[in-house]
N, C-alpha and C. Protein backbone atom coordinates (compact mmCIF):
# COMPACT_ATOMS: atom_id res chain seq x y z
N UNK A 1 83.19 105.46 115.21
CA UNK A 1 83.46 106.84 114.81
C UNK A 1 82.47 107.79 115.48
N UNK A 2 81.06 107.18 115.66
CA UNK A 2 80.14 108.00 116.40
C UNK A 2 80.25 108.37 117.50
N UNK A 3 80.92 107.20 117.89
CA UNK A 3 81.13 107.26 119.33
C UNK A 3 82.34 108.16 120.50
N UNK A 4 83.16 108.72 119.13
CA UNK A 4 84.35 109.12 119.57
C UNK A 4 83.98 110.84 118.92
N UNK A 5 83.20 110.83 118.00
CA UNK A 5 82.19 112.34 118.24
C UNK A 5 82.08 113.03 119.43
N UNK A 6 80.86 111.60 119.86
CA UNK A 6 80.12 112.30 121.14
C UNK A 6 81.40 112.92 122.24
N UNK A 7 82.36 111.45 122.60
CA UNK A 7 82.89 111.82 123.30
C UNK A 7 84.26 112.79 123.57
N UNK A 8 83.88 113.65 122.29
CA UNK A 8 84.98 114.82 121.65
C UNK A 8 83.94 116.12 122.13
N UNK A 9 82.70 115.88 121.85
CA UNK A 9 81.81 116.80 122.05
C UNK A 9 81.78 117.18 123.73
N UNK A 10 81.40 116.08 124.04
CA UNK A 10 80.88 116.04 125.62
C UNK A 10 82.25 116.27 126.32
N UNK A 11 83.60 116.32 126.04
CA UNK A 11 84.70 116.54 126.71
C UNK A 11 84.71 118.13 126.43
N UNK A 12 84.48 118.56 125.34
CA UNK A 12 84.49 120.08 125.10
C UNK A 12 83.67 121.13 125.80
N UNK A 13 82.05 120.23 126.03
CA UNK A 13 81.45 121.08 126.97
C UNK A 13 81.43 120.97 128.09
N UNK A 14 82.20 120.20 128.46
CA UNK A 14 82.38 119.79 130.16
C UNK A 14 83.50 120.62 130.16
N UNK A 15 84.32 120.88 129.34
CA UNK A 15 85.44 121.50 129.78
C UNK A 15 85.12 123.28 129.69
N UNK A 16 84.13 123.57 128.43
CA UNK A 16 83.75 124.77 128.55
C UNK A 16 82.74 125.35 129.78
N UNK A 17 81.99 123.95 130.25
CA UNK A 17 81.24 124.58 131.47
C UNK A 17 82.25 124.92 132.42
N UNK A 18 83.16 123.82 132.68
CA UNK A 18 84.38 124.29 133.83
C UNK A 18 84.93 125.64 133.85
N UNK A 19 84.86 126.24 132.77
CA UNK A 19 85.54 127.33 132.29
C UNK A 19 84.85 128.65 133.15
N UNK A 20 83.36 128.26 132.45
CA UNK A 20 82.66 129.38 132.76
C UNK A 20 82.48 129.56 134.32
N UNK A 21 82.94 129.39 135.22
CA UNK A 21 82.98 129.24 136.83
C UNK A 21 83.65 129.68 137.33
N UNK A 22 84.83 130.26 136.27
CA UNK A 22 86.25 130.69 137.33
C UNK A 22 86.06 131.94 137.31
N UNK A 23 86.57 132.49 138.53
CA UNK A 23 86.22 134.35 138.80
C UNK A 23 87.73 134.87 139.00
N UNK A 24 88.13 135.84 139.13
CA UNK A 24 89.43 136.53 139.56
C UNK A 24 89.63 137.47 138.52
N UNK A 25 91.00 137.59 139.12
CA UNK A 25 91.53 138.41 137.67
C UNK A 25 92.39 137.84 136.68
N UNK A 26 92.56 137.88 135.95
CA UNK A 26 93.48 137.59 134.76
C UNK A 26 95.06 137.59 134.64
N UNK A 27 95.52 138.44 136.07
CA UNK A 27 96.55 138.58 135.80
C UNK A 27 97.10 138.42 137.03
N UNK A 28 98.95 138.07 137.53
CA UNK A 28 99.47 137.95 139.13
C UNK A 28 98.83 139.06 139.41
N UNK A 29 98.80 139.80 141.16
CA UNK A 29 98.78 141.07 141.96
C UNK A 29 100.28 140.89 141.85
N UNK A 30 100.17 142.26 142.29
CA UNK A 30 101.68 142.75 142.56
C UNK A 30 101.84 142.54 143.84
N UNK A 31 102.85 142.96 144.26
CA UNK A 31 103.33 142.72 145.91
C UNK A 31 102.55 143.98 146.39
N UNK A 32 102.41 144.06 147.66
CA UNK A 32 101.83 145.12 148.15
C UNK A 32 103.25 146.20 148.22
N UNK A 33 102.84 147.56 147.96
CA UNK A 33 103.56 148.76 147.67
C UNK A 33 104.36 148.70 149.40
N UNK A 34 105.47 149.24 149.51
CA UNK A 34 106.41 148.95 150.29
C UNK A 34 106.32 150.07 151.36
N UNK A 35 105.59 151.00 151.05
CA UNK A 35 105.15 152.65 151.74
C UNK A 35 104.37 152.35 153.14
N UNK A 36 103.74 151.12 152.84
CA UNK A 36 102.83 150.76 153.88
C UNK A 36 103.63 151.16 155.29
N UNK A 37 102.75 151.41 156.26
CA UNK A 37 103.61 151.19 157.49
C UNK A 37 103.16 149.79 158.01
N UNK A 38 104.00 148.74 158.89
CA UNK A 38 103.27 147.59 159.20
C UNK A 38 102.20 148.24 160.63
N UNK A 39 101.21 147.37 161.18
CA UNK A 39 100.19 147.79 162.03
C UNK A 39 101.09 146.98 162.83
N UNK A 40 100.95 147.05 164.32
CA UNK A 40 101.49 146.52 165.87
C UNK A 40 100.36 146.44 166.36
């Protein structure tokens, strides 16, 4: 039973360190606005 503690514990903070690492945004981008002219 102790043993399945730890390894409830140690899966939680391995998974919360993973967590804390990710950067971006939160949400899709949109497509880029269609006004653009393309560059040549």
């Amino acid at each position: 039973m102790k043993a399945l503690a730890i390894l409830t514990l140690a899966a939680l903070l391995l998974t919360g360190l993973a967590g804390c690492g990710q950067k971006g945004p939160l949400y899709l981008p949109e497509d880029a606005p269609a006004d653009e002219q393309p560059s040549e």
